[in-house]
Structures are given as C-alpha cells and as structure tokens.
Protein backbone atom coordinates (compact mmCIF):
# COMPACT_ATOMS: atom_id res chain seq x y z
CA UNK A 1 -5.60 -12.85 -23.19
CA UNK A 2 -3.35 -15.27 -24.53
CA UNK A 3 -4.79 -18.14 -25.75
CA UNK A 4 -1.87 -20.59 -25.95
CA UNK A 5 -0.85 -20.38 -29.01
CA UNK A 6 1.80 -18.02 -29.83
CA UNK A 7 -0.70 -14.95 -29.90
CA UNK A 8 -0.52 -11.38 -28.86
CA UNK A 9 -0.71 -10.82 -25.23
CA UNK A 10 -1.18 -6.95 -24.03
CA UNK A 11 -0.92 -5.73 -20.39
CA UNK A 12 -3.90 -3.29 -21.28
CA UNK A 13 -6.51 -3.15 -23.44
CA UNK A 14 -9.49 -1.02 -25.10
CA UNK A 15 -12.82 -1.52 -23.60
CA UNK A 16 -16.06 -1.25 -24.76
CA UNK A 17 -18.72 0.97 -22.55
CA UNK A 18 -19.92 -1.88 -20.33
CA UNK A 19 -15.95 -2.49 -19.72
CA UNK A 20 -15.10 0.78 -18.94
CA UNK A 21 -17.95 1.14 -16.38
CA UNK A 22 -16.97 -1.96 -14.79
CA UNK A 23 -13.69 -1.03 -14.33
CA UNK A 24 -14.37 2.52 -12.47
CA UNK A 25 -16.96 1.39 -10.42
CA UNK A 26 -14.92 -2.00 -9.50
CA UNK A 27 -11.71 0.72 -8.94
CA UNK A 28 -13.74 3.03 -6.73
CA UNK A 29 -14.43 -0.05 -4.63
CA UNK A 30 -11.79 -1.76 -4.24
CA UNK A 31 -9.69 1.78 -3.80
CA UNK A 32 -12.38 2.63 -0.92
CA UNK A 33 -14.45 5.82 -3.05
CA UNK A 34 -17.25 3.26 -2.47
CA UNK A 35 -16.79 1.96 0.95
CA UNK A 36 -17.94 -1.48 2.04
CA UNK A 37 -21.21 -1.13 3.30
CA UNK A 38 -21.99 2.04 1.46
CA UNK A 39 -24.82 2.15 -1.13
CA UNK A 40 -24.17 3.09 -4.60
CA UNK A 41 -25.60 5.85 -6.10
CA UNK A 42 -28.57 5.75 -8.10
CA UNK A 43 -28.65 4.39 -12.03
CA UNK A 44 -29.60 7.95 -12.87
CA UNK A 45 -26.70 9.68 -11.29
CA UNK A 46 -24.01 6.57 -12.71
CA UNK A 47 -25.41 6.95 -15.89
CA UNK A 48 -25.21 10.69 -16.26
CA UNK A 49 -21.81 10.18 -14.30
CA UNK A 50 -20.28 7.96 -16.95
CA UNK A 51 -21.96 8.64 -19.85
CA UNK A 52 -24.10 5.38 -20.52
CA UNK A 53 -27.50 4.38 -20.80
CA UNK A 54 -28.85 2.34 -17.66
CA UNK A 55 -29.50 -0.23 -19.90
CA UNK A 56 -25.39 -0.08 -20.31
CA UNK A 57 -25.03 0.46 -16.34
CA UNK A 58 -27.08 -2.50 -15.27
CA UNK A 59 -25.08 -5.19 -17.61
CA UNK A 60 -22.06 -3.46 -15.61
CA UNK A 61 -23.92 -3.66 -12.28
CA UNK A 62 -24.78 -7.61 -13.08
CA UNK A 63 -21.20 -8.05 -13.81
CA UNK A 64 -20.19 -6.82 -10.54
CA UNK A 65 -22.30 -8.62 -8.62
CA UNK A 66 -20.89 -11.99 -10.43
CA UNK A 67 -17.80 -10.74 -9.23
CA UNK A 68 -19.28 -10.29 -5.80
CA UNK A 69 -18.29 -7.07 -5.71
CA UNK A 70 -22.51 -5.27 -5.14
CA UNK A 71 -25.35 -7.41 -4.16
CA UNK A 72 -29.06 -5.09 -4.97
CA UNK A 73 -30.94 -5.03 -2.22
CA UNK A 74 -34.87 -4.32 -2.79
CA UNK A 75 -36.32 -0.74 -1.56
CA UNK A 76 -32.56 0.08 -0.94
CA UNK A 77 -29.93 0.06 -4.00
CA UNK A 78 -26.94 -1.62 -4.51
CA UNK A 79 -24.27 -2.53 -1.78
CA UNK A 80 -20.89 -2.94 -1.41
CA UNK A 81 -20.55 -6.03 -0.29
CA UNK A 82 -17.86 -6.92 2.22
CA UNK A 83 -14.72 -8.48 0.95
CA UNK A 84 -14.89 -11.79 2.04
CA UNK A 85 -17.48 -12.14 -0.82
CA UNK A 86 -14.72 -10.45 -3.62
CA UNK A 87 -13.53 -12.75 -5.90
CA UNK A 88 -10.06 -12.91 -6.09
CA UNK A 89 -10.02 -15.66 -8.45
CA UNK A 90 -11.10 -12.64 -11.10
CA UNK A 91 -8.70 -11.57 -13.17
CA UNK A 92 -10.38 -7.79 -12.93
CA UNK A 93 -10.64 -7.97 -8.94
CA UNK A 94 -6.58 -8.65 -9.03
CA UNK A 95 -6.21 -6.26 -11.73
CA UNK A 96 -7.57 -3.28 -9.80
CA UNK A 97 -6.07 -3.97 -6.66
CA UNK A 98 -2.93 -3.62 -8.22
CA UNK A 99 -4.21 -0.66 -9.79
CA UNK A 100 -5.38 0.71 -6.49
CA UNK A 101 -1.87 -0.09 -4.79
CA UNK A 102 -1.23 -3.60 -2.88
CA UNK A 103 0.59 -4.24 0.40
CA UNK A 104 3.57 -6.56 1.11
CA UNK A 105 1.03 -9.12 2.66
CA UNK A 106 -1.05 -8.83 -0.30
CA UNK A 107 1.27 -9.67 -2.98
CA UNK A 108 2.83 -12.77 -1.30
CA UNK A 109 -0.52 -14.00 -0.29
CA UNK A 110 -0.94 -14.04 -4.68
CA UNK A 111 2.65 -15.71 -4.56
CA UNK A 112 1.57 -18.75 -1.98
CA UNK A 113 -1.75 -19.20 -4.48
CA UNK A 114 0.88 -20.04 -7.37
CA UNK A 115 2.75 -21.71 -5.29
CA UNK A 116 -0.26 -24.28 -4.61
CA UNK A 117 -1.19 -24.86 -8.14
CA UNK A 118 1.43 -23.70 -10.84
CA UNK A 119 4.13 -26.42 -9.86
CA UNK A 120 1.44 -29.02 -9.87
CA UNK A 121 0.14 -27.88 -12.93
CA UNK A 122 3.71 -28.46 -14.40
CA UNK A 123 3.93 -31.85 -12.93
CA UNK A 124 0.72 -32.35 -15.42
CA UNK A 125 2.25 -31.21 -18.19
CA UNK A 126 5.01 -33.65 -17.78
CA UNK A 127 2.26 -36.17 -18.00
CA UNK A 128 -0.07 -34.95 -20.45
CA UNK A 129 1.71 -32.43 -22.79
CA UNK A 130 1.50 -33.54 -26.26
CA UNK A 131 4.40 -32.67 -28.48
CA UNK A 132 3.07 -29.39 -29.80
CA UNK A 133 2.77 -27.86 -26.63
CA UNK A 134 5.93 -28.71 -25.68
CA UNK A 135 7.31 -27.29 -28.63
CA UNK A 136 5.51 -24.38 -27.86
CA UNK A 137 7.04 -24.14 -24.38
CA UNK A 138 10.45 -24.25 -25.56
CA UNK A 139 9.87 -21.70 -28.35
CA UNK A 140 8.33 -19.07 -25.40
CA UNK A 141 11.16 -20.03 -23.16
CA UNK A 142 13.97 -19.70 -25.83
CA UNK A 143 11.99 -15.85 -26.64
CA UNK A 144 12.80 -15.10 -22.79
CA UNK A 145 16.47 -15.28 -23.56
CA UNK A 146 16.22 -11.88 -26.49
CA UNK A 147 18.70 -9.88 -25.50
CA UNK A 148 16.15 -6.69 -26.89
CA UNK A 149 13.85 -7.58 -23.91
CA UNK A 150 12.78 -4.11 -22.27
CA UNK A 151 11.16 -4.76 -18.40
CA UNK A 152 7.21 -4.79 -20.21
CA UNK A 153 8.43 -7.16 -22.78
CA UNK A 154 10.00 -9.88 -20.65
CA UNK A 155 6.65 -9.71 -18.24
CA UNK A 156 5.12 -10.05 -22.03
CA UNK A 157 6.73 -13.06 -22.81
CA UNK A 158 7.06 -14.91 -18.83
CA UNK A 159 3.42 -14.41 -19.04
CA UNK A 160 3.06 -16.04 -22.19
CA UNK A 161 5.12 -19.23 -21.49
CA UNK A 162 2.89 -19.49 -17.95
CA UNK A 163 -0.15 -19.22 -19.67
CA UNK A 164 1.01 -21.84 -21.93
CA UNK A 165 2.01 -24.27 -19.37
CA UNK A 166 -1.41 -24.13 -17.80
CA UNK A 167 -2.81 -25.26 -20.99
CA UNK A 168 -0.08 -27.80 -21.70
CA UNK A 169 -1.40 -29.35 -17.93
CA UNK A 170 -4.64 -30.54 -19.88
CA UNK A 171 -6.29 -29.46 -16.84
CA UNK A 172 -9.48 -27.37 -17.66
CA UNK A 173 -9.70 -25.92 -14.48
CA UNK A 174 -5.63 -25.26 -14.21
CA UNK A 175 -6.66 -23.15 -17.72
CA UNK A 176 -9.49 -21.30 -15.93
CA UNK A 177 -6.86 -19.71 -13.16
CA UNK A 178 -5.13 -17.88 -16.03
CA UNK A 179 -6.04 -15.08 -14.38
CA UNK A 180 -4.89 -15.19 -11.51
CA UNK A 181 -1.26 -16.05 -13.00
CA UNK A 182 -1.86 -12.74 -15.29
CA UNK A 183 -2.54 -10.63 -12.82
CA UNK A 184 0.50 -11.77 -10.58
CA UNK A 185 2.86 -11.43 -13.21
CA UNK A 186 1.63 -7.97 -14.33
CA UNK A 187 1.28 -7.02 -10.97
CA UNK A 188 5.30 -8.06 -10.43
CA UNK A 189 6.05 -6.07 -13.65
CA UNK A 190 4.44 -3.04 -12.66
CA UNK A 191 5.88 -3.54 -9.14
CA UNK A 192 9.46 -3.91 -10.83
CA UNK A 193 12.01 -0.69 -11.16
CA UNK A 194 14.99 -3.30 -12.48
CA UNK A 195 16.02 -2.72 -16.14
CA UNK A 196 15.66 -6.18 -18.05
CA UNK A 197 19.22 -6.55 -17.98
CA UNK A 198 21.41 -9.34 -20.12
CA UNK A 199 21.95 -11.28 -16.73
CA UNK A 200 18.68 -11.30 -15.90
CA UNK A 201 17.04 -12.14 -19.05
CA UNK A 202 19.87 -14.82 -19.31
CA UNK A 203 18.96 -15.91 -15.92
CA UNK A 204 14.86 -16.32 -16.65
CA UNK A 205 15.60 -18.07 -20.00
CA UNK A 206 17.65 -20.58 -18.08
CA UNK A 207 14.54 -21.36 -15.35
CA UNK A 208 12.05 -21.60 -17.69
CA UNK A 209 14.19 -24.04 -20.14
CA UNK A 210 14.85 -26.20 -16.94
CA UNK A 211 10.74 -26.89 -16.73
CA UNK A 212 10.49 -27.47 -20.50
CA UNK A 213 13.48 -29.85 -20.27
CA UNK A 214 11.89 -31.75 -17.47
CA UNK A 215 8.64 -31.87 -19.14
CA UNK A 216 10.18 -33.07 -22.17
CA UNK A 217 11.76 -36.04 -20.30
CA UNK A 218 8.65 -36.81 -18.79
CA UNK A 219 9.95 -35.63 -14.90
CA UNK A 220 6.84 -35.02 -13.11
CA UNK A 221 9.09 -34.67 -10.02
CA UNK A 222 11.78 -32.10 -11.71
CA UNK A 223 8.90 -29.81 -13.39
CA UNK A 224 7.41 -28.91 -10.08
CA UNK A 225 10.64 -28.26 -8.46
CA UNK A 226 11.78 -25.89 -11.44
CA UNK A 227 8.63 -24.56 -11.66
CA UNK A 228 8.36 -23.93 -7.67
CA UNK A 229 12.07 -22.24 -7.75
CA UNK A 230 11.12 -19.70 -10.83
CA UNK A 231 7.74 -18.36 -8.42
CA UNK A 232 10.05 -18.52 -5.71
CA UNK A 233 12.65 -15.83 -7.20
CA UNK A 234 9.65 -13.76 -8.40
CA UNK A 235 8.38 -13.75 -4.96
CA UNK A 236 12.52 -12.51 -4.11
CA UNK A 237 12.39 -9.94 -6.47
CA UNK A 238 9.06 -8.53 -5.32
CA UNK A 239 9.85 -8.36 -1.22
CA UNK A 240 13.18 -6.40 -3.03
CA UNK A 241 10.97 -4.26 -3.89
CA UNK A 242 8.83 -3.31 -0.99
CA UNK A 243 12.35 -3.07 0.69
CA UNK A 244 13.72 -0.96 -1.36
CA UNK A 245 10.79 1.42 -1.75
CA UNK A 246 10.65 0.94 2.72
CA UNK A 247 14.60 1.75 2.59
C-alpha cells in the first residue's frame, strides 16, 4: 500500500499461502458459498482443499476471526458469524465485497464514510502539514493532470494523492482508515466503464490542486469544502454507473 511517499501503489498484489487462503475463504463468505450461520468445513478438508498445511489454515482462520468474519466454537467448528460483526473498516472485507459485486446502497453507504472523515482530515492538513507533504500533494495532484492517464492509472494516482493527504492530516488514526479510502477508490475504478479522457483528467487535476492550494494557504475552511466536492463527484460518477448499467 502506499506509504506516502511517492511509492508504488498496485490495485492487486501476489500473496503468500496464508494470503491466498484468506482471501477465498473471506470471498466464499462474503459472496454467500459459506452462508452466515453455516459451519466451515473441517481443517482437514480446507487444507486438502487449498493446498496448505493446517498449521497454514489456522494463521488464516485467526486472521478471519480478527476480521470478525468466523468465531470457533468448542465441540462445533468454526462459524460464520453474522455481519453485524464484519469489519468494514478492513481493507480485505471492502476488497471482497467489491469482488463479490456491491449494490447501489452499498457503495454510497462507503461514499457517506468519506464524507465524515476525508474533508476533516483535509481541514488537518491545512493545520498540520509540514512543507514536504505539501510538496508532495502538489506533485501527486500535478501527476493527475498526464494526459497518458489510462482509467487504472488515474485510480493509481487519485489513490495516491488521498492516501497522502491522510498522512499529511498528522492524524494517526486518519492514517489507519487508508483502507477504507483504497478500497472506495478501487472499488469506483473497477465500477467505472469511462475512458480517462483529456477533460476528465483535466477536470480531477483541477479538484485536487484546489485542496493543495487551500492547504498551502493554511484554509482549514476551503480544504474541506474542496475536498467534500471531489468525493461528491465520485459519488456522481458512481450512481452514473448503476444507472447506466439499470438503463
């Protein structure tokens, strides 16, 4: 994940073992292959299933149950737990519901979260940004502007200057819901059809550079605002979406 400095940031990745186990099994449940309720099958069968020791399946099993995915439950196995116990702070949880295919309701649900947090978290930065992370910001926001921009690119490079910006807040726990802003941008790119078009890499350059240039200036007030108007034309573009896959 990007770290904020001006590192690589990948929409997927390899896995090791214990990854790849974790993701299938967390898929299968939040897909519905493992219902809520239901009881896993045994380590035996999983570990036969995906090719792992146990020793491999129960570092997976602990990790879902951190994610509140499974609870074990003596003399019985391990169940699916029901969903108000999910996570969905966890960047994984968000990731495979967007895997799995999310509603309308869903996805602006993750759009009022930002909402909430990533303008105020701007209005920090205004405060507390020291001048390398501004200079940071307005390097990632000047990249959104490169006319070679394909549609996984831009959501590279948006994701990159928000990740940024929630570092620049000097808020430790603003830096800790990086996930959630990853997997709501990469969620919107994979929800996108629209070429990255001149206009509308013009368009996102000129957004973003209006929350640097408030932060800059010290405009707690301003940063928010641009901030709140940049999630609210994401959240456009991605009701455009449902519509036009509805229409």
């Amino acid at each position: 994940m990007y770290n904020g400095l001006l590192g690589p940031v990948t929409i997927t990745g390899s896995r090791t073992s214990h990854g790849q186990v974790v993701d299938e099994i967390g898929t299968a449940i939040i897909s519905g292959e493992f219902p809520v309720g239901s009881v896993l099958p045994g380590d035996l069968e999983l570990a036969q299933r995906f090719h792992v020791s146990r020793t491999v399946l129960r570092e997976a099993m602990k990790t879902l149950a951190a994610k509140g995915l499974v609870v074990p439950k003596a003399r019985i196995g391990t169940r699916v737990t029901d969903r108000q116990f999910w996570n969905m702070f966890d960047g994984d949880v968000l990731t495979w519901h967007f895997e799995c295919g999310v509603s309308e309701e869903f996805l602006l649900s993750l759009y009022e979260i930002r909402l909430a947090f990533e303008p105020a978290a701007a209005a920090l930065a205004a405060e507390k940004a020291t001048p390398e992370a501004i200079d940071i910001l307005r390097r990632l926001a000047e990249d959104l502007g490169n006319p070679d921009h394909t549609t996984e690119s831009l959501a590279i490079a948006d994701l990159r200057f928000h990740m940024a910006l929630a570092n620049a807040s000097g808020n430790p726990f603003m830096r800790t819901l990086g996930s959630l802003i990853k997997a709501a941008l990469v969620g919107a790119f994979k929800l996108s059809s629209t070429p990255a078009d001149r206009m509308r890499v013009s368009d996102v350059k000129a957004s973003h550079m209006a929350i640097v240039a408030a932060i800059e200036t010290r405009d707690a007030a301003g940063a928010r605002a641009a901030m709140e108007k940049v999630i609210l034309v994401g959240r456009d573009r991605a009701q455009a979406s449902f519509a036009a896959q509805r229409g």
